[in-house]
N, C-alpha and C. Protein backbone atom coordinates (compact mmCIF):
# COMPACT_ATOMS: atom_id res chain seq x y z
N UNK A 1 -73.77 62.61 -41.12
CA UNK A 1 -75.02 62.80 -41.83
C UNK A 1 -75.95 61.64 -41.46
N UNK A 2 -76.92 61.97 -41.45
CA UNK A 2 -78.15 61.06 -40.60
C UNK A 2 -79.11 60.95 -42.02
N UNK A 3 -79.31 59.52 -41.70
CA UNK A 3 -80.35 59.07 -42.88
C UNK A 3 -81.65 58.58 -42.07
N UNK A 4 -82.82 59.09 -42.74
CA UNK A 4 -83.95 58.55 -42.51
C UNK A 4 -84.76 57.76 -43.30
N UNK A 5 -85.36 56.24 -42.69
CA UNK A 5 -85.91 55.23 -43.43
C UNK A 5 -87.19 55.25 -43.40
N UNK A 6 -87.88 55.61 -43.91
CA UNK A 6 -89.71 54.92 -44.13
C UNK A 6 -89.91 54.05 -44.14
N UNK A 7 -90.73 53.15 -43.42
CA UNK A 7 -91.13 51.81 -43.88
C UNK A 7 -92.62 51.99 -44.11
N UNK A 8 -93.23 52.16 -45.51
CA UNK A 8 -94.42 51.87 -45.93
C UNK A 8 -95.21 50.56 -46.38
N UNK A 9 -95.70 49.85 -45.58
CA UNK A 9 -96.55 49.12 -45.80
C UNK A 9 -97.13 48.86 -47.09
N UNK A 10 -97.62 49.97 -47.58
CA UNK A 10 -98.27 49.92 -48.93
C UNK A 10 -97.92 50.14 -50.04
N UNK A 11 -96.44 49.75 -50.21
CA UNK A 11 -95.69 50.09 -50.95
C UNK A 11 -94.70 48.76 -51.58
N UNK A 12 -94.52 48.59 -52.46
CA UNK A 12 -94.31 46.73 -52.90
C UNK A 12 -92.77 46.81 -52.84
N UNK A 13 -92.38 46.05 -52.23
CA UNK A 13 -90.77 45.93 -52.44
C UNK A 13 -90.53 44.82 -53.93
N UNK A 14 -89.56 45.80 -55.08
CA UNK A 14 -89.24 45.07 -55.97
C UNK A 14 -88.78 43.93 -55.77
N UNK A 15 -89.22 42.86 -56.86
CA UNK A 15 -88.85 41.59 -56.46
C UNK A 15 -87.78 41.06 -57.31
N UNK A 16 -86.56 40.47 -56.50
CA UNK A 16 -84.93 40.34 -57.33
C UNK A 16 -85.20 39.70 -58.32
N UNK A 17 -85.08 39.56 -59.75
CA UNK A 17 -84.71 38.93 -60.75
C UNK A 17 -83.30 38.69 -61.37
N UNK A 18 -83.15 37.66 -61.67
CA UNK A 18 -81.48 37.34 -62.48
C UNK A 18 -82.14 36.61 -63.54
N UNK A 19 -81.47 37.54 -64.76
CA UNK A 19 -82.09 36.84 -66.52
C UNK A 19 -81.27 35.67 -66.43
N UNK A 20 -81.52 35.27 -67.23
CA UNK A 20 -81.11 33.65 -67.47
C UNK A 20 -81.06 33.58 -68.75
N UNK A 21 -79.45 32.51 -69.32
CA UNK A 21 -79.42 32.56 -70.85
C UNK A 21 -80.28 32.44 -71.64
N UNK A 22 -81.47 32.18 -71.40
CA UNK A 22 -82.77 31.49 -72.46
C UNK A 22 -83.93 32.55 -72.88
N UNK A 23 -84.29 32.11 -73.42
CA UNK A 23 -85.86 32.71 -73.63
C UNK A 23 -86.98 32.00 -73.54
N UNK A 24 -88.06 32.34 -73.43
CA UNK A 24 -89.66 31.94 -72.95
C UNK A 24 -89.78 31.24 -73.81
N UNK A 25 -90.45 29.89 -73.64
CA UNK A 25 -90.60 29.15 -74.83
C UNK A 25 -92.18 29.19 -75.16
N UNK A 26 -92.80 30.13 -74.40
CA UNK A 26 -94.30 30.36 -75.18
C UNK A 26 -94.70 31.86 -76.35
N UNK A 27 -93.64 32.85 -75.14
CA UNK A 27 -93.55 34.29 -76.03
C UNK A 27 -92.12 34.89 -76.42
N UNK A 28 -90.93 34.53 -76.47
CA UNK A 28 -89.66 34.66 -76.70
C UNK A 28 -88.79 35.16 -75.77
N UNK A 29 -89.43 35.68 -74.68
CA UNK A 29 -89.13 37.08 -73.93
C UNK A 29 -88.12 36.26 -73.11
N UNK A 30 -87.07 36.89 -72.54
CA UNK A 30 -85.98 36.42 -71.74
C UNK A 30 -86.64 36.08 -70.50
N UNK A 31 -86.29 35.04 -70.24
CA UNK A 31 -86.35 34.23 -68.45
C UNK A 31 -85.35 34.52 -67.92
N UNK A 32 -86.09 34.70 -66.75
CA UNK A 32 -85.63 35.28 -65.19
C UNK A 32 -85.74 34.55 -63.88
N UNK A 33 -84.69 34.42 -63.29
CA UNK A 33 -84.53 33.51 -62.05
C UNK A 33 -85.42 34.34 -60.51
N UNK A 34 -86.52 33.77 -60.12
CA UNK A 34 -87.21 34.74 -58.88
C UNK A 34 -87.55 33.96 -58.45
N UNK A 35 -87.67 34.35 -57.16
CA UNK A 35 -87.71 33.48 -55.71
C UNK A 35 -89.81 33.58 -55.04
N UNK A 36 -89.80 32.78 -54.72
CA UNK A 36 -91.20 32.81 -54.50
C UNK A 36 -91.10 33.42 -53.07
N UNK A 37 -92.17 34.35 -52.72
CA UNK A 37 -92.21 35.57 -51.88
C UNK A 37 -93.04 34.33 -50.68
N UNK A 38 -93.67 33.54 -50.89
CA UNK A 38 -94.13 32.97 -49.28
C UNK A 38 -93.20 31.59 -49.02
N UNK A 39 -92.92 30.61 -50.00
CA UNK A 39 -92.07 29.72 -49.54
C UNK A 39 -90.57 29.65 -49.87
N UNK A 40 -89.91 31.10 -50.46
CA UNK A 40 -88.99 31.21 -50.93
C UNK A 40 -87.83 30.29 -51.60
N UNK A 41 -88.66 29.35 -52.57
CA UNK A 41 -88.05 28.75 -53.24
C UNK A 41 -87.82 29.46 -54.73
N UNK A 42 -86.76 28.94 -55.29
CA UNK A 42 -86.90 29.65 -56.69
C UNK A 42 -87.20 29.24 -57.27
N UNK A 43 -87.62 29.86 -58.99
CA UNK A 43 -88.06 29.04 -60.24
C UNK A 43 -87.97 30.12 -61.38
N UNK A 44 -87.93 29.68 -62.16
CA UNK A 44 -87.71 30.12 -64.27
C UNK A 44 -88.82 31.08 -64.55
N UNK A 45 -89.06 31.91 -64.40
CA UNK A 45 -90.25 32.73 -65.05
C UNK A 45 -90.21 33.49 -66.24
N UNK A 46 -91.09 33.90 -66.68
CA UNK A 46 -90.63 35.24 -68.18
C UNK A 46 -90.68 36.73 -67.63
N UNK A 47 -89.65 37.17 -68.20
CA UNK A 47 -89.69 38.61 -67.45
C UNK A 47 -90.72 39.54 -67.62
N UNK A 48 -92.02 38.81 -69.61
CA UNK A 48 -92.68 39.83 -69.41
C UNK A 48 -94.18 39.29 -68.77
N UNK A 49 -94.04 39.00 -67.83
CA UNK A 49 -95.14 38.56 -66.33
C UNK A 49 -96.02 40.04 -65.66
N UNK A 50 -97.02 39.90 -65.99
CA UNK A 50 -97.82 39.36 -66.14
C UNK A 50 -98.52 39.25 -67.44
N UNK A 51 -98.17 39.58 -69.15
CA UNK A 51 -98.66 39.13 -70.03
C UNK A 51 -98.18 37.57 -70.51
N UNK A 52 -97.37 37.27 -69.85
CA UNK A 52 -96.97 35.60 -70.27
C UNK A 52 -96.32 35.32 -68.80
N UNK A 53 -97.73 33.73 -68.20
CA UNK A 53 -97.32 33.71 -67.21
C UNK A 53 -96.62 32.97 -67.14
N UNK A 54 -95.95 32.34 -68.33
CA UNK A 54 -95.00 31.10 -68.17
C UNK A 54 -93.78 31.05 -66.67
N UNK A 55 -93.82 29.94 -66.14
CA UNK A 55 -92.77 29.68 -64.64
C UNK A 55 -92.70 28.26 -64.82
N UNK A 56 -91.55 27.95 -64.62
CA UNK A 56 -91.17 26.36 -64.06
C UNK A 56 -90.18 26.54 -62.57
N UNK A 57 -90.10 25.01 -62.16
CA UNK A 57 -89.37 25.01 -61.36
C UNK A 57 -87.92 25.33 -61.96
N UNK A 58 -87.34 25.72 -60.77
CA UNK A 58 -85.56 25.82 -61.10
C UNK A 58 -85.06 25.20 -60.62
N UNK A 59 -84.09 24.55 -61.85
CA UNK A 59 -82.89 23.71 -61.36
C UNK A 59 -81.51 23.71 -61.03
N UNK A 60 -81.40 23.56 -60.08
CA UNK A 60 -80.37 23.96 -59.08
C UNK A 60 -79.52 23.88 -60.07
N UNK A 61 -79.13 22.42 -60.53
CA UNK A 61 -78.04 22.21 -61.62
C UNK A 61 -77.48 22.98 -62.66
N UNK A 62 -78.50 23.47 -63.37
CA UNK A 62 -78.40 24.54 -64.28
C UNK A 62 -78.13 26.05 -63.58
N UNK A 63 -78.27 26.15 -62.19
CA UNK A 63 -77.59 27.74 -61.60
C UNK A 63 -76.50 27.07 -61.32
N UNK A 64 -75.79 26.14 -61.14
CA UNK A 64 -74.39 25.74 -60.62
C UNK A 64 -73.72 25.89 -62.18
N UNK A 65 -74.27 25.62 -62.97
CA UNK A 65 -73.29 25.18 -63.83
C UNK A 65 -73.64 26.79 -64.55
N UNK A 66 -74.11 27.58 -64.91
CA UNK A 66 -73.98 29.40 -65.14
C UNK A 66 -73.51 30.02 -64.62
N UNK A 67 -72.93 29.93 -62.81
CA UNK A 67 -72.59 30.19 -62.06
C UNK A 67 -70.83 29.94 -62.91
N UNK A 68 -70.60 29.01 -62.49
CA UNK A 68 -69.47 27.84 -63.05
C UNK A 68 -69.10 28.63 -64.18
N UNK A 69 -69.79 28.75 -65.46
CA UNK A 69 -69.50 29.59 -66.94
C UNK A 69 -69.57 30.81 -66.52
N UNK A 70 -70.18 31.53 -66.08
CA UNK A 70 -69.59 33.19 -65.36
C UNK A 70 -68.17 33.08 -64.69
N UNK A 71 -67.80 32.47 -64.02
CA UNK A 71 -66.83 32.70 -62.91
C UNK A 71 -65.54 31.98 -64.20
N UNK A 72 -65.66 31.30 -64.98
CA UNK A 72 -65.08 30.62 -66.00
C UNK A 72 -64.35 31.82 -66.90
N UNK A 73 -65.43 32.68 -67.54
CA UNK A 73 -65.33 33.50 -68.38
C UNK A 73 -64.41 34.80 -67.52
N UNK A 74 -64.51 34.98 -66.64
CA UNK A 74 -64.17 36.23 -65.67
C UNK A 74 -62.65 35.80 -65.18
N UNK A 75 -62.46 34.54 -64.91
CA UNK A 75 -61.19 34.14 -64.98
C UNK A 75 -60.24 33.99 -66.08
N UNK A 76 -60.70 34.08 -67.10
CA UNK A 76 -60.25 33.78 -68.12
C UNK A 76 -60.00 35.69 -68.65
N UNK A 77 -61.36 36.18 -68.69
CA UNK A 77 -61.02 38.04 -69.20
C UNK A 77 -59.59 38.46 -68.18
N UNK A 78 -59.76 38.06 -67.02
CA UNK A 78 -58.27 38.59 -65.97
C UNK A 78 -57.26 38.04 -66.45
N UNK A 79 -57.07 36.98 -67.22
CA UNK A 79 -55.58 35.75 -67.40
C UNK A 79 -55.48 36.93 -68.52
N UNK A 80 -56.54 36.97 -69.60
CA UNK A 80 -56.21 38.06 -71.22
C UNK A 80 -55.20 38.95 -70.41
N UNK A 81 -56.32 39.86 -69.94
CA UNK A 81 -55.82 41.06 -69.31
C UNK A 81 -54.47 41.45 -68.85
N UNK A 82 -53.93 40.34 -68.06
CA UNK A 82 -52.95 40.06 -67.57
C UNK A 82 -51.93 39.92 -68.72
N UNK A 83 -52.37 38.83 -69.24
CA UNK A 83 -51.49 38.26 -70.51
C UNK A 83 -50.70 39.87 -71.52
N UNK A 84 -52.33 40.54 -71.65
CA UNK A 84 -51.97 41.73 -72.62
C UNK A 84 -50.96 42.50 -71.46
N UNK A 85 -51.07 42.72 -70.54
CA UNK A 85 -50.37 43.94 -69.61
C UNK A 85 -48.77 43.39 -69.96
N UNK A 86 -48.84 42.09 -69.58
CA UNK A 86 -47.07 41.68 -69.48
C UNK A 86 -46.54 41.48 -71.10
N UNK A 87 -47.38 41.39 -72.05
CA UNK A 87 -46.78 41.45 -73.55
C UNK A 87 -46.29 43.35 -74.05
N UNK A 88 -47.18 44.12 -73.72
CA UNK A 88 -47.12 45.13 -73.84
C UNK A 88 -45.48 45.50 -73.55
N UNK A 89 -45.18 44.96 -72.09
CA UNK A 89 -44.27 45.42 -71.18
C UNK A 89 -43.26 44.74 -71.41
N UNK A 90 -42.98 43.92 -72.06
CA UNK A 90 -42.03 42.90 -73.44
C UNK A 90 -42.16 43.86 -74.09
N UNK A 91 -42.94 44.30 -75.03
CA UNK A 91 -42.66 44.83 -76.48
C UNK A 91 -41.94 46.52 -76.08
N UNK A 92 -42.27 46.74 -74.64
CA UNK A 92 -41.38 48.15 -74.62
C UNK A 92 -40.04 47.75 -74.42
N UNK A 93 -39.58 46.75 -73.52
CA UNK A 93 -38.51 46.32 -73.27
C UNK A 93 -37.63 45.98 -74.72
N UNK A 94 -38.05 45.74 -75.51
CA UNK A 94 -37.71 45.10 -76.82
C UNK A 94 -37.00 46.26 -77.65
N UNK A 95 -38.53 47.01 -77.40
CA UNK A 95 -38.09 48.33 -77.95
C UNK A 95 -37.00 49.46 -77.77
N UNK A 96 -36.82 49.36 -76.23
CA UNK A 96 -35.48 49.75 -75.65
C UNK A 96 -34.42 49.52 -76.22
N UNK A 97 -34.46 48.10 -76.00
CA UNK A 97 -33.44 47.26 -76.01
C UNK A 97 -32.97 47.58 -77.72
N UNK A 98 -33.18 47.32 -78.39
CA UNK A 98 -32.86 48.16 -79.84
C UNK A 98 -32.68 49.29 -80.22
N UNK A 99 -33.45 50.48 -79.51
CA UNK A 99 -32.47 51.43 -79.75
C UNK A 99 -31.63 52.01 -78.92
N UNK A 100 -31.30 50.89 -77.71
CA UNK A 100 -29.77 50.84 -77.45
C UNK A 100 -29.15 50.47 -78.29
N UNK A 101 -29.17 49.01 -79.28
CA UNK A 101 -28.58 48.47 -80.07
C UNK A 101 -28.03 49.67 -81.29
N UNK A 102 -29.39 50.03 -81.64
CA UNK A 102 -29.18 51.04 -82.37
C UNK A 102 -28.03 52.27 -82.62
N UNK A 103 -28.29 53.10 -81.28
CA UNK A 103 -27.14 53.79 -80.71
C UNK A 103 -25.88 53.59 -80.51
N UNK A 104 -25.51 52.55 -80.15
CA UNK A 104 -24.50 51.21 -80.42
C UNK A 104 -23.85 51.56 -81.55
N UNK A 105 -24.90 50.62 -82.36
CA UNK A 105 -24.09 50.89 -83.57
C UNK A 105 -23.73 51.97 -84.53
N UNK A 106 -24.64 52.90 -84.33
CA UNK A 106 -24.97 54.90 -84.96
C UNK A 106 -23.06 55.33 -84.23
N UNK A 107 -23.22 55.01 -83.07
CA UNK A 107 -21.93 55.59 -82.57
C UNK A 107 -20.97 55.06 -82.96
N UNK A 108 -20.34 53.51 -83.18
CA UNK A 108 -19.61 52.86 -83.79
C UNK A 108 -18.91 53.53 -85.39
N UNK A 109 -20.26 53.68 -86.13
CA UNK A 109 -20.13 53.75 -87.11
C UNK A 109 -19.70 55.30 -87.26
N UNK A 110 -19.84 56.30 -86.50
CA UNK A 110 -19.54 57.61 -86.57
C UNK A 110 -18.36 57.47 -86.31
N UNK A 111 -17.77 57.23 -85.39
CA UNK A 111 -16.23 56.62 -85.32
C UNK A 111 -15.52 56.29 -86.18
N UNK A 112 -15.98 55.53 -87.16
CA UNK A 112 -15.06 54.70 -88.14
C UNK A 112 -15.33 55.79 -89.15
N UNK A 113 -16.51 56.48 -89.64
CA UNK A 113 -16.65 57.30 -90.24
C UNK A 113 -15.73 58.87 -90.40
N UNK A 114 -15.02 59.24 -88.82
CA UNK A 114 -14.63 60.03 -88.44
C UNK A 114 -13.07 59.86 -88.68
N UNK A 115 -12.64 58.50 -88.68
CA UNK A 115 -11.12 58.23 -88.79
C UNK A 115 -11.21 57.73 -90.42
N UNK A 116 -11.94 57.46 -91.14
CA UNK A 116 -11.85 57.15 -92.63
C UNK A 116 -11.67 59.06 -93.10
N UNK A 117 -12.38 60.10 -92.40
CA UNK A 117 -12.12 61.59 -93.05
C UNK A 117 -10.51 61.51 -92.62
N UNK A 118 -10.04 61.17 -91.40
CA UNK A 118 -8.53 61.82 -91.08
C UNK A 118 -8.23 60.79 -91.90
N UNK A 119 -8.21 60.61 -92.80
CA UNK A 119 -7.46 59.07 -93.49
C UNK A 119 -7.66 59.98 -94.98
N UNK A 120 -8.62 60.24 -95.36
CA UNK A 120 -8.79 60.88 -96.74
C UNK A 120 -8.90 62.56 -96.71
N UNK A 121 -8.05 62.88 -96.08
CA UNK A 121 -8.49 64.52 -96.13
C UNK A 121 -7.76 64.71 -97.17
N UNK A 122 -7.96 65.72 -97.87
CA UNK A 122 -6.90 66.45 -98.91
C UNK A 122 -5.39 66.52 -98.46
N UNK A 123 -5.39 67.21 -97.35
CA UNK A 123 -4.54 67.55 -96.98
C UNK A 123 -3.04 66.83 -97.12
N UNK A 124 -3.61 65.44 -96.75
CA UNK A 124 -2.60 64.19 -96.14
C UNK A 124 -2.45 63.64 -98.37
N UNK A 125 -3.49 63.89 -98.68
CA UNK A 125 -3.27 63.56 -100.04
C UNK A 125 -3.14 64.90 -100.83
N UNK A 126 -2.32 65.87 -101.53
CA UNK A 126 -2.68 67.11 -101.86
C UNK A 126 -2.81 66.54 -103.72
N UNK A 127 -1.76 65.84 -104.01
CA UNK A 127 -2.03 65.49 -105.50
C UNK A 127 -3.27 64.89 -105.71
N UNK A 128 -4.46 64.27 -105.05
CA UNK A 128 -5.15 63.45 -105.43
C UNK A 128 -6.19 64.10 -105.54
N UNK A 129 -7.38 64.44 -106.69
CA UNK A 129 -8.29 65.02 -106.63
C UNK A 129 -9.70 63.89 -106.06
N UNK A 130 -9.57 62.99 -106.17
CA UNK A 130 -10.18 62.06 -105.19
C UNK A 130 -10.52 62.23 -103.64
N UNK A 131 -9.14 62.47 -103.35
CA UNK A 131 -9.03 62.99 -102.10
C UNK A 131 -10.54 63.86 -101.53
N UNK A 132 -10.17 64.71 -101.92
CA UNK A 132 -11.51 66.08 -101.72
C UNK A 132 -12.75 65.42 -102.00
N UNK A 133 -13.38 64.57 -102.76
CA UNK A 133 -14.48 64.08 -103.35
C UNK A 133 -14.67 62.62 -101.96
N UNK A 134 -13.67 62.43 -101.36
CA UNK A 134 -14.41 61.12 -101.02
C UNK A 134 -14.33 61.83 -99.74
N UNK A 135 -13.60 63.16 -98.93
CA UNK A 135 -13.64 63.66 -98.14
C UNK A 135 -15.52 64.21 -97.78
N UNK A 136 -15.80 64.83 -98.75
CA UNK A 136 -16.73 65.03 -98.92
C UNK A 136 -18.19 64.30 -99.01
N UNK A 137 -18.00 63.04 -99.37
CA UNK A 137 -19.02 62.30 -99.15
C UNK A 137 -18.99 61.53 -97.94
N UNK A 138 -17.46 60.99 -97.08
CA UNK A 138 -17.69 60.75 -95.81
C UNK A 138 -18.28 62.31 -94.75
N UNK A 139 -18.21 63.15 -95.13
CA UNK A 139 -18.54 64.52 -94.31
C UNK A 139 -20.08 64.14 -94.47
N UNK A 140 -20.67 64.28 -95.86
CA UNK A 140 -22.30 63.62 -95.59
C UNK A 140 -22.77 62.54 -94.79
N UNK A 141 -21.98 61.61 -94.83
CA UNK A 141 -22.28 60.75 -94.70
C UNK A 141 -21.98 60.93 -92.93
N UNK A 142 -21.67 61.34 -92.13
CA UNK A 142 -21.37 61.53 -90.79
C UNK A 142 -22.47 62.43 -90.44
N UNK A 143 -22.92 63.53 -91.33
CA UNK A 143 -24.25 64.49 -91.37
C UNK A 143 -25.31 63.53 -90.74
N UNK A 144 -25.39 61.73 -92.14
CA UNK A 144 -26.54 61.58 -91.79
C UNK A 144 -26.48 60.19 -90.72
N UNK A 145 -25.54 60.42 -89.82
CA UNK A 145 -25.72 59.63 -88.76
C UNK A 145 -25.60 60.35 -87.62
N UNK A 146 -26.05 61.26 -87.39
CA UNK A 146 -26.77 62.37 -86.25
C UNK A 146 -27.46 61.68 -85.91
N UNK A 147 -28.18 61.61 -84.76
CA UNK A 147 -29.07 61.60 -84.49
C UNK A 147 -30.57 62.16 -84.95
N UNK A 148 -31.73 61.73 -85.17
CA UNK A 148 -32.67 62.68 -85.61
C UNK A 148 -32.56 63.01 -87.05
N UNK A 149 -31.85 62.33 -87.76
CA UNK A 149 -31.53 62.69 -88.78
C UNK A 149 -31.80 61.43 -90.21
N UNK A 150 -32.59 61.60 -90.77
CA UNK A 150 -33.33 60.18 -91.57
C UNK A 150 -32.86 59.65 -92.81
N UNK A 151 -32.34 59.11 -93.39
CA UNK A 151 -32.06 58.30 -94.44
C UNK A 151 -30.63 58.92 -94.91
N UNK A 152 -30.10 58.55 -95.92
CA UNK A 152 -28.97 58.43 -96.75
C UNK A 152 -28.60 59.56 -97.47
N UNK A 153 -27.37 59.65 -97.60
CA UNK A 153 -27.39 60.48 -98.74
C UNK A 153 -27.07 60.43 -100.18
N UNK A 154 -27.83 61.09 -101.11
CA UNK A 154 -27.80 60.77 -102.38
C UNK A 154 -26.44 60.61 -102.69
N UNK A 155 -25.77 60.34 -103.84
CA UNK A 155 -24.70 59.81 -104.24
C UNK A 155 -24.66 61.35 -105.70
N UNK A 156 -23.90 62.10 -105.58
CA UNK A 156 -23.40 63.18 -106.66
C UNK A 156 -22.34 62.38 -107.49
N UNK A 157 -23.02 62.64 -108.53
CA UNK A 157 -22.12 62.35 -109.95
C UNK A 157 -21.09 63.25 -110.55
């Protein structure tokens, strides 16, 4: 694809501005860093030019050191950034890592849960009416260590 350029003469090429932390100290209006179009030096102007012609010279010092606090601040948003990406990526790891623990112990405990029923079945006890009653609440109680499966079970009187 082919581009075509005009060059019109009579036609003003916008002139670069960079605002600057301050404001005009005659009309409030934010100052702007612009370069002078015949000896291309720069200087402080107000952006709203031509109703406030306020301009000073510019000091180099003061673009080094905004320069300096931009590049400051931008190093610093990437370190956050960074900082947040690798905490995030801890707190999943963490999170893993526990309900492995978790599972761990859910399975453990189904186990011991599972050999306390062959331990109290009726069966192995037939005189004991206990027997059946505590059979029965380890049977819940193995219910509520399923997986997916949320809290305790009530206690029957």
């Amino acid at each position: 694809m082919a581009t075509l350029t005009l060059d019109l003469p009579e036609v003003p090429h916008p002139q670069a501005a960079y605002r600057l932390a301050a404001d005009c100290p005659r009309c409030g209006a934010p100052l702007v860093l612009r370069q002078n179009r015949q000896t291309g030096t720069l200087f402080t102007g107000c952006s709203a030019y031509p109703g406030c012609a306020f301009a000073e010279p510019h000091d180099p010092r003061v673009q080094a050191l905004s320069t300096a606090v931009v590049q400051a601040v931008q190093t610093l948003a990437t370190q956050v950034a960074q900082m947040q990406t690798e905490s995030q990526r801890q707190l999943a790891q963490a999170q893993a890592e526990v309900q492995r623990q978790v599972a761990a112990e859910r399975a453990t405990l189904a186990r011991t849960v599972r050999q306390l029923i062959a331990l109290a079945h009726p069966d192995r006890w037939p005189d004991t009416p206990l027997a059946h009653e505590l059979t029965v609440a380890l049977v819940a109680l193995r219910e509520t260590l399923q997986p997916g499966t949320k809290g305790m079970p009530t206690a029957r009187r």
